[in-house]
N, C-alpha and C. Protein backbone atom coordinates (compact mmCIF):
# COMPACT_ATOMS: atom_id res chain seq x y z
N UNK A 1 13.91 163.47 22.99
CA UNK A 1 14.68 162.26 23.18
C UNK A 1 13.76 161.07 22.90
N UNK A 2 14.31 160.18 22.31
CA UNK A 2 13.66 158.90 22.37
C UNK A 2 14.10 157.85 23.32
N UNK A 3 12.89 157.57 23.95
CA UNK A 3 13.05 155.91 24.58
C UNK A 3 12.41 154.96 23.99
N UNK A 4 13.43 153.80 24.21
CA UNK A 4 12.22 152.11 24.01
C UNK A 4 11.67 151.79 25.43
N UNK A 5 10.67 151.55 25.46
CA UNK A 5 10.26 151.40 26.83
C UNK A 5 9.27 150.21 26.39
N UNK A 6 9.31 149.11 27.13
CA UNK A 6 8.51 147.95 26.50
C UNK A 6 8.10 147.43 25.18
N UNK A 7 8.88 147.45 24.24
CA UNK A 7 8.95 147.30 23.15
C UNK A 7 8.59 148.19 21.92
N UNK A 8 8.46 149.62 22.72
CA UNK A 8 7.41 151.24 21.80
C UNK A 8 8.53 151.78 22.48
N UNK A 9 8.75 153.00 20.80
CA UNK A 9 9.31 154.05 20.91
C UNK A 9 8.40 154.70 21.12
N UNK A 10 8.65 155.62 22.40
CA UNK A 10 8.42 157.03 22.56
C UNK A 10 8.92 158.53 22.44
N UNK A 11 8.42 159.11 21.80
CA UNK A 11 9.19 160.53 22.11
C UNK A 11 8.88 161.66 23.20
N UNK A 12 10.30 161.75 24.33
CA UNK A 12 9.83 162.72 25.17
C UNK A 12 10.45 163.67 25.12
N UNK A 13 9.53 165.07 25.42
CA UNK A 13 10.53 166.40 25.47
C UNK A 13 10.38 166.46 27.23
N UNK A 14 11.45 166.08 27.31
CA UNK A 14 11.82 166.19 28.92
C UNK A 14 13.37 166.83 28.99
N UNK A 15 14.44 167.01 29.94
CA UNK A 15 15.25 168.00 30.06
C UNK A 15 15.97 166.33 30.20
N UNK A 16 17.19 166.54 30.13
CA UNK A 16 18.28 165.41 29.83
C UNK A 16 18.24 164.67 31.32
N UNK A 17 18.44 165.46 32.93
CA UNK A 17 18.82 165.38 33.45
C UNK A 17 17.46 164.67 33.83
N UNK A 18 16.01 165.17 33.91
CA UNK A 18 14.98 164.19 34.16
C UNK A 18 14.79 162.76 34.52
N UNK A 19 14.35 162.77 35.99
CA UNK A 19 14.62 160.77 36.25
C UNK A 19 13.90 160.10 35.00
N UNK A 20 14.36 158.96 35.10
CA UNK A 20 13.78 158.14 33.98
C UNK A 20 12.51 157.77 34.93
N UNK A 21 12.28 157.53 36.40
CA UNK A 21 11.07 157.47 36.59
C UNK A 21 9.63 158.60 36.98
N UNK A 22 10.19 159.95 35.94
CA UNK A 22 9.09 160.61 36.25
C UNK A 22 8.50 160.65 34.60
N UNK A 23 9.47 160.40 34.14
CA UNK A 23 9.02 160.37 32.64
C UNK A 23 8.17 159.03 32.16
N UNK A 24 8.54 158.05 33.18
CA UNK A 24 8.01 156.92 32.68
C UNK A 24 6.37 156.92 33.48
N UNK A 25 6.48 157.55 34.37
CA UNK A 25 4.72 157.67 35.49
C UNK A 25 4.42 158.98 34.80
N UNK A 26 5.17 160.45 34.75
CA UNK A 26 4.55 161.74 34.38
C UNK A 26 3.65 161.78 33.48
N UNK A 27 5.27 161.27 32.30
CA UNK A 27 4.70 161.90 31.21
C UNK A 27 4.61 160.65 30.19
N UNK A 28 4.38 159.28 30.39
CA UNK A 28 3.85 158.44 29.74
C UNK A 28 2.73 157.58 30.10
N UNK A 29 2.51 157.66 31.60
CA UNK A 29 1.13 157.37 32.55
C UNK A 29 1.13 155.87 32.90
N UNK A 30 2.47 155.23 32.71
CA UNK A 30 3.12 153.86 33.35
C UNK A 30 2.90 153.75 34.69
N UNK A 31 2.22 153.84 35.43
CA UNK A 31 2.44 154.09 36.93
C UNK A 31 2.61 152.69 38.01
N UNK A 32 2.71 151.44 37.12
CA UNK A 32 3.58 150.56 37.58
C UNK A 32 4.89 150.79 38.53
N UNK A 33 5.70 151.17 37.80
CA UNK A 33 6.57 151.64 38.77
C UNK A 33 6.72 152.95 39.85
N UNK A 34 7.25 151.99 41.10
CA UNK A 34 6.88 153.14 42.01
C UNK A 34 7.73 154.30 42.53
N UNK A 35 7.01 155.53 43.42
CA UNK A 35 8.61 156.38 43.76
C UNK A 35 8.70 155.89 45.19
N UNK A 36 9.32 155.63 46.23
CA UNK A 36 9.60 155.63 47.01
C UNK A 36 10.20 156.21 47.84
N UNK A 37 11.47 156.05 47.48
CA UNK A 37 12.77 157.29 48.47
C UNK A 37 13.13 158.48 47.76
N UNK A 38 13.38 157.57 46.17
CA UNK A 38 14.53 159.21 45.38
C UNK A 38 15.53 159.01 45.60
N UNK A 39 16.03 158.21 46.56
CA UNK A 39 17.56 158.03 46.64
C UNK A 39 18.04 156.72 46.38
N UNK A 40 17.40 156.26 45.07
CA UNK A 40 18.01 154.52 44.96
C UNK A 40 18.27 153.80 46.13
N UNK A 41 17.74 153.97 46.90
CA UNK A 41 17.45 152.94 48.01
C UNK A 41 16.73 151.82 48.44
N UNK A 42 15.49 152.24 48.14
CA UNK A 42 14.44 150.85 48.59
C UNK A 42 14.43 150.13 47.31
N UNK A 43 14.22 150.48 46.43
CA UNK A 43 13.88 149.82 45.19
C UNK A 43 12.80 149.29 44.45
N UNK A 44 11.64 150.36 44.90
CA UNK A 44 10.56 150.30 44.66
C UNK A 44 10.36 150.76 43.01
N UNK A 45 11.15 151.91 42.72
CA UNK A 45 11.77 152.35 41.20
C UNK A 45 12.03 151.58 40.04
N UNK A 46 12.68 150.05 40.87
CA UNK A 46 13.48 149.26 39.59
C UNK A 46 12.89 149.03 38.18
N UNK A 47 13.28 149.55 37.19
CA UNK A 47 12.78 148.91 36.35
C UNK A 47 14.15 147.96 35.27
N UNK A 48 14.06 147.54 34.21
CA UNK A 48 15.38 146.51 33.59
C UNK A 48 15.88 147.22 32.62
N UNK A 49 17.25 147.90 32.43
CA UNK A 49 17.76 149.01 31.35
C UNK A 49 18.78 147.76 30.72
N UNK A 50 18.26 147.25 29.27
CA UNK A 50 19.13 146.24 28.92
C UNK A 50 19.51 144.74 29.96
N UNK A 51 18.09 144.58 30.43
CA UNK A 51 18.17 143.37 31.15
C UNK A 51 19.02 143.49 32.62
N UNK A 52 19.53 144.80 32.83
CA UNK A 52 20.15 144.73 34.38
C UNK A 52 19.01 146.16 34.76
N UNK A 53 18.84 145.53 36.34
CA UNK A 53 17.79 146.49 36.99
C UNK A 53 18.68 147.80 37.82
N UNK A 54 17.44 148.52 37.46
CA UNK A 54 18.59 149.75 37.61
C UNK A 54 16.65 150.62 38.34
N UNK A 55 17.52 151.62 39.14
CA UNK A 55 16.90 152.39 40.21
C UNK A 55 16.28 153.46 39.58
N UNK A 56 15.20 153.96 38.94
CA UNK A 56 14.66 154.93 37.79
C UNK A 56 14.72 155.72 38.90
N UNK A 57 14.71 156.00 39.99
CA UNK A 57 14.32 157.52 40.86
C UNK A 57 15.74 158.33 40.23
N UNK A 58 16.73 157.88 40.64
CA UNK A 58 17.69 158.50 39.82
C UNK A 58 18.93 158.26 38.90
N UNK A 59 17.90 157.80 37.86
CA UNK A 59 19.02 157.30 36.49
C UNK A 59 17.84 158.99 35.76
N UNK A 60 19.20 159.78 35.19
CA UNK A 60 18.56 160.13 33.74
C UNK A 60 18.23 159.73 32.97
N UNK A 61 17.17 160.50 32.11
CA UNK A 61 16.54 159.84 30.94
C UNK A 61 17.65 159.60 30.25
N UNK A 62 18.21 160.78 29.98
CA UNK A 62 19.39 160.91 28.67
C UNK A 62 20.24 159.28 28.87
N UNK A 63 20.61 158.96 30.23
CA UNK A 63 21.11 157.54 29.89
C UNK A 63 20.58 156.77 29.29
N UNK A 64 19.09 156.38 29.68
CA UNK A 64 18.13 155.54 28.92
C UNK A 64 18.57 155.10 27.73
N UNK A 65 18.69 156.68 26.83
CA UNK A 65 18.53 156.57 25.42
C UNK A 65 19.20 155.81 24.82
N UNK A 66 18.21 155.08 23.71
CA UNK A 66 19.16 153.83 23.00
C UNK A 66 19.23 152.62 23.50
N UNK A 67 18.60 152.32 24.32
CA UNK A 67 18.84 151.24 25.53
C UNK A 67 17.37 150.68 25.55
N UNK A 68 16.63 149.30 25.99
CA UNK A 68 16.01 148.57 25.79
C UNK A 68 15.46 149.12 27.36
N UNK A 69 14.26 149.55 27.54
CA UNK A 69 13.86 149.66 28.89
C UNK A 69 12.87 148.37 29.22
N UNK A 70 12.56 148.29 30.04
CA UNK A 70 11.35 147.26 30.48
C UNK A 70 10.75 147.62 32.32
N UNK A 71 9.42 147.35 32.01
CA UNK A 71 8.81 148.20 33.41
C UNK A 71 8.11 146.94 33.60
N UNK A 72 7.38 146.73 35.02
CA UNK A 72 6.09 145.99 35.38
C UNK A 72 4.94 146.23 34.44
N UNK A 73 5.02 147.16 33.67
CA UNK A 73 4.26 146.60 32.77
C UNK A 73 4.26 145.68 31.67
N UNK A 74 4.81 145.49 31.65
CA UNK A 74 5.31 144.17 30.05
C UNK A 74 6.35 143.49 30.71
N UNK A 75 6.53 143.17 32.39
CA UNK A 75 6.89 142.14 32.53
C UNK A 75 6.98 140.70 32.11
N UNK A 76 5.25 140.20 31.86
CA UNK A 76 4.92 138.96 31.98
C UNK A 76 4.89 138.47 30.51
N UNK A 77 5.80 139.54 29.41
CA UNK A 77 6.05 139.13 28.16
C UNK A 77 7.07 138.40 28.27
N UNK A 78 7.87 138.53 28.99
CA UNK A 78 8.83 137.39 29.14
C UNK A 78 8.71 136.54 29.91
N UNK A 79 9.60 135.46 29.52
CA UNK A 79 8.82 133.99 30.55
C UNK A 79 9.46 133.88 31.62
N UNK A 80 10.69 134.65 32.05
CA UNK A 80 11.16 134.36 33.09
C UNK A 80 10.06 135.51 34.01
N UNK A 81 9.99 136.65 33.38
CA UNK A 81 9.25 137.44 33.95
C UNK A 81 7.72 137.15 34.38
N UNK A 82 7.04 136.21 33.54
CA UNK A 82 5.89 135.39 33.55
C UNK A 82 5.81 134.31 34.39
N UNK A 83 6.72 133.87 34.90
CA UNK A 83 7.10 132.68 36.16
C UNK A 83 7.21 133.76 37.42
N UNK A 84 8.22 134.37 37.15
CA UNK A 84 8.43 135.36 38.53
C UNK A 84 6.89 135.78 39.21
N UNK A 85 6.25 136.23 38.57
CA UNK A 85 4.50 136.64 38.58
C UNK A 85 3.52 135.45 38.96
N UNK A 86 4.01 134.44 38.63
CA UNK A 86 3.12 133.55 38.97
C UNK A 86 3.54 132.78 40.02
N UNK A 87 4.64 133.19 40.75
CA UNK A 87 5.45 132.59 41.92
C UNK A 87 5.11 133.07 42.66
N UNK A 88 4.98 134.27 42.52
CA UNK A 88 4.31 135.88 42.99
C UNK A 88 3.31 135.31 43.84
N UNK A 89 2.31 134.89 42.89
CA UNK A 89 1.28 134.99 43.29
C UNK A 89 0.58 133.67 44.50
N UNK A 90 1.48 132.14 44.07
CA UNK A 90 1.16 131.15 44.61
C UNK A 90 1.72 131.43 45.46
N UNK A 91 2.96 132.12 46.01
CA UNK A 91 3.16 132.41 47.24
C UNK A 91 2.94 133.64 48.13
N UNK A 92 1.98 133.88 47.84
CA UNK A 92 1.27 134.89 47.87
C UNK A 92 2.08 136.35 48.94
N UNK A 93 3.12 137.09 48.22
CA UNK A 93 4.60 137.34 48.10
C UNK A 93 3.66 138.59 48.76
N UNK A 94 2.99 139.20 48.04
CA UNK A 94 2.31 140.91 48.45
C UNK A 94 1.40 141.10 49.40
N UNK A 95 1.57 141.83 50.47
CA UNK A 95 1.01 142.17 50.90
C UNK A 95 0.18 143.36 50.87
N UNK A 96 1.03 144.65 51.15
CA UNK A 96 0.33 145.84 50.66
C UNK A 96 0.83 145.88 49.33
N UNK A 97 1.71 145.56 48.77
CA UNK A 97 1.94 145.82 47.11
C UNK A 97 2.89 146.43 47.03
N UNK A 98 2.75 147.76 47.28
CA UNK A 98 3.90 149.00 47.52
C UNK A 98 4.94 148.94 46.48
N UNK A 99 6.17 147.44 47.03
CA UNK A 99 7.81 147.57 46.42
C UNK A 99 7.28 146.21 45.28
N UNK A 100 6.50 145.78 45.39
CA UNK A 100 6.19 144.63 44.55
C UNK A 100 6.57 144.47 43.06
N UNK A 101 6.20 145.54 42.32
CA UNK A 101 6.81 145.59 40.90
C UNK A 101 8.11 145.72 40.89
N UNK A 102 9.13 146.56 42.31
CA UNK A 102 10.15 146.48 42.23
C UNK A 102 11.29 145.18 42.06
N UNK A 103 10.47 144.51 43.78
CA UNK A 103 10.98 142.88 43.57
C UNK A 103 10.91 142.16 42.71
N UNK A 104 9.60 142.07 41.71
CA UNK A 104 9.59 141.04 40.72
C UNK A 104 10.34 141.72 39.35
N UNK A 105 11.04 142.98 39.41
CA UNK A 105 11.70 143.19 38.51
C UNK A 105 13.28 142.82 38.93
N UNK A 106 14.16 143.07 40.03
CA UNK A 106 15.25 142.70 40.60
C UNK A 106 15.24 141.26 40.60
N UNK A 107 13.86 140.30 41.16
CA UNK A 107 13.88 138.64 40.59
C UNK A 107 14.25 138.42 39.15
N UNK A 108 13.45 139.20 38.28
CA UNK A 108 13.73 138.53 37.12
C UNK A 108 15.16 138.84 36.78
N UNK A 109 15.33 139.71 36.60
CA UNK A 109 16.92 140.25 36.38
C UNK A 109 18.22 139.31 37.35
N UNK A 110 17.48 139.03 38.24
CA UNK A 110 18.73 137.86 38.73
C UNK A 110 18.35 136.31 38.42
N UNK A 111 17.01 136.08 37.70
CA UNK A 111 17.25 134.89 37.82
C UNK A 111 17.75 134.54 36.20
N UNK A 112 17.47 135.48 35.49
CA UNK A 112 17.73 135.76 33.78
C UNK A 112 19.01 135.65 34.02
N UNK A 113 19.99 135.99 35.11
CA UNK A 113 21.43 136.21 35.28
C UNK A 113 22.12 135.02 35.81
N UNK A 114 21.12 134.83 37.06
CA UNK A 114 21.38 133.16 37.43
C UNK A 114 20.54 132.59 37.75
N UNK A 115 19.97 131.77 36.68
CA UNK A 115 18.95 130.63 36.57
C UNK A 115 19.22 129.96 38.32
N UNK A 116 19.85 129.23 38.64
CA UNK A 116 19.96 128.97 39.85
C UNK A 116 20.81 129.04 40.98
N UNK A 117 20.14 130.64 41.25
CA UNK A 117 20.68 131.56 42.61
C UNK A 117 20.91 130.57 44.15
N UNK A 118 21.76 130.46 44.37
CA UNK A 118 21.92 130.01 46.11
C UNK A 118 21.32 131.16 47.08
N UNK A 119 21.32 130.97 48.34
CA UNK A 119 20.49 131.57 48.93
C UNK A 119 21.04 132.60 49.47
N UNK A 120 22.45 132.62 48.84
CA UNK A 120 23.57 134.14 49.36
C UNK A 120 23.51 134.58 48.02
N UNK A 121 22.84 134.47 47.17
CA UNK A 121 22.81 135.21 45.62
C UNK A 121 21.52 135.67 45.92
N UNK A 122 20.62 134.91 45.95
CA UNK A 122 19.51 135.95 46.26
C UNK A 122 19.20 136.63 47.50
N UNK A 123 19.61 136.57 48.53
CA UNK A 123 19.81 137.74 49.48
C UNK A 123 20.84 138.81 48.75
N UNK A 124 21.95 138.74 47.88
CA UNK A 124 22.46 139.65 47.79
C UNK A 124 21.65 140.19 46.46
N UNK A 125 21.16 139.99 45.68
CA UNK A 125 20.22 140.47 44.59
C UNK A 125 18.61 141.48 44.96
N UNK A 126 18.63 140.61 46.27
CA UNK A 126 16.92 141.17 46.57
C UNK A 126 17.67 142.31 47.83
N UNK A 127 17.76 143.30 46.89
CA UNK A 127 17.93 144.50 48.23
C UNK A 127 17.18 145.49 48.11
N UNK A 128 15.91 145.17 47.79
CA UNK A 128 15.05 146.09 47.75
C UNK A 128 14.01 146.04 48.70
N UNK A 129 13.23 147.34 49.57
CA UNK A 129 13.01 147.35 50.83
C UNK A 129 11.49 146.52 50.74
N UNK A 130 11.22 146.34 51.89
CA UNK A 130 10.06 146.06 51.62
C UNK A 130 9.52 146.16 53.28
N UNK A 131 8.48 147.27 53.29
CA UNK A 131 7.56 147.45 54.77
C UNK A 131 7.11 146.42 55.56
N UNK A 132 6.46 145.53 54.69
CA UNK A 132 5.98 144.36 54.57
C UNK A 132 6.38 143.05 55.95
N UNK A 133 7.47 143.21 55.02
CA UNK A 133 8.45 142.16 55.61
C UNK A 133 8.38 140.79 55.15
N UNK A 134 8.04 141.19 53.42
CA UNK A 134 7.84 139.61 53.09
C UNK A 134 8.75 139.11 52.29
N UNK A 135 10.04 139.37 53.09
CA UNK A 135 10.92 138.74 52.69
C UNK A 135 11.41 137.11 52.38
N UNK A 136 11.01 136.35 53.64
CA UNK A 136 10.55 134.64 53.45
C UNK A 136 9.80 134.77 52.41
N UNK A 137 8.76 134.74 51.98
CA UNK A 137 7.86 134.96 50.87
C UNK A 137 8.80 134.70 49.90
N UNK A 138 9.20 135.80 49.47
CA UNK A 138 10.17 136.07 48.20
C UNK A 138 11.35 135.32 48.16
N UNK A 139 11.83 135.19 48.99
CA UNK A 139 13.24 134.17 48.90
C UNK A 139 12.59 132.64 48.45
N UNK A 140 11.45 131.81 49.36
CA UNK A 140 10.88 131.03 49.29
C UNK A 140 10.35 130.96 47.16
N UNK A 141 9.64 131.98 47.12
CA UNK A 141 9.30 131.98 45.57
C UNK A 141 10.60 131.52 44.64
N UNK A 142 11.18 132.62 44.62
CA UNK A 142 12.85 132.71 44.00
C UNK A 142 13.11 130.89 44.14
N UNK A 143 13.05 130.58 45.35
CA UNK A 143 14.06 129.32 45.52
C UNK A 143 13.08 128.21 44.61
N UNK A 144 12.28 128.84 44.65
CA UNK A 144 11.32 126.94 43.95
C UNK A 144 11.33 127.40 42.26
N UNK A 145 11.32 129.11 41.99
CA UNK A 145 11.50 128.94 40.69
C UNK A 145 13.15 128.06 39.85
N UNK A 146 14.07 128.39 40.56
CA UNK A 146 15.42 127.84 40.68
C UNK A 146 15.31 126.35 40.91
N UNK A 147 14.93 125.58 41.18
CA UNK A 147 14.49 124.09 41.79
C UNK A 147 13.64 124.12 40.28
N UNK A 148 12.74 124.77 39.97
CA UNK A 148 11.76 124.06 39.16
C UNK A 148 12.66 124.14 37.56
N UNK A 149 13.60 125.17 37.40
CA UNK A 149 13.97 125.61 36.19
C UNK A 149 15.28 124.20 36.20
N UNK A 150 15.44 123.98 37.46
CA UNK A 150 16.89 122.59 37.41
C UNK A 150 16.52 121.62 36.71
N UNK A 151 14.95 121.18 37.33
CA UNK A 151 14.20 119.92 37.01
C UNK A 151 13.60 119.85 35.52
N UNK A 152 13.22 121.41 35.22
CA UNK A 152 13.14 121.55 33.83
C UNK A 152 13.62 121.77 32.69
N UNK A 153 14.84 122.17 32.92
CA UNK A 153 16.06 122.46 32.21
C UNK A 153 15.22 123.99 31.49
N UNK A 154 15.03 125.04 32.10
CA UNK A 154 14.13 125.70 31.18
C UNK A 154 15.29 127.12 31.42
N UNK A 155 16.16 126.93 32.30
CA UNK A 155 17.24 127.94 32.06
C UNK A 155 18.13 128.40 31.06
């Protein structure tokens, strides 16, 4: 099967039914993205299948195919994804790290969707877990990238 996965085709011989996130840590050595539950739950998994974030613990590969993937690794090729990261960081969002590539992949994907999220759009967008609890953090980031993209028209 072939995937695009950050802008490279790969070819994997993996079985159809195979998560897209063991193929993307196994057997391509991406290990950006994380496993967490397995049950699309926390959302430590997320990576962007055609710009909507989707739960790799259990999406098949075989869906993948044909489809534009994008991981924490070649996030910061995009600029919304390149702001999200640097929001990241001034608000210094991570603690242990853990769901981190998850969140800043579910940010970008909602703010690519809505440049400027209210604060019941991004609570309902950011449902991915986090041990942490740095949730203020992240809402706080989110909200000033939204404020800064108004003032800049960069949406």
């Amino acid at each position: 099967m072939k995937l695009q996965i950050n802008q490279q085709t790969y070819d994997v011989d993996v079985a159809e039914d195979t998560p897209l996130l063991w193929v993307i840590r196994d057997n391509l050595g991406m290990t950006g993205t994380k496993y967490g539950c397995g049950l699309a739950q926390c959302g430590a998994c997320s990576v962007l299948i055609d710009g909507e974030v989707v739960r790799s613990c259990v999406m098949p590969a075989s869906y993948a195919e044909g489809k534009q993937i994008i991981t924490i690794e070649a996030i910061e090729q995009d600029d919304v994804g390149k702001r999200v990261v640097n929001a990241w960081v001034n608000h210094q969002v991570p603690q242990c790290g853990y769901c981190q590539s998850g969140q800043v992949m579910a940010a970008t994907a909602l703010l690519k969707a809505t440049p400027y999220p209210t604060h019941e759009e991004i609570s309902a967008a950011m449902g991915n877990l986090c041990r942490c609890g740095t949730y203020n953090a992240i809402e706080a980031a989110i909200d000033e990238l939204a404020k800064e993209a108004k003032v800049e028209g960069t949406a």
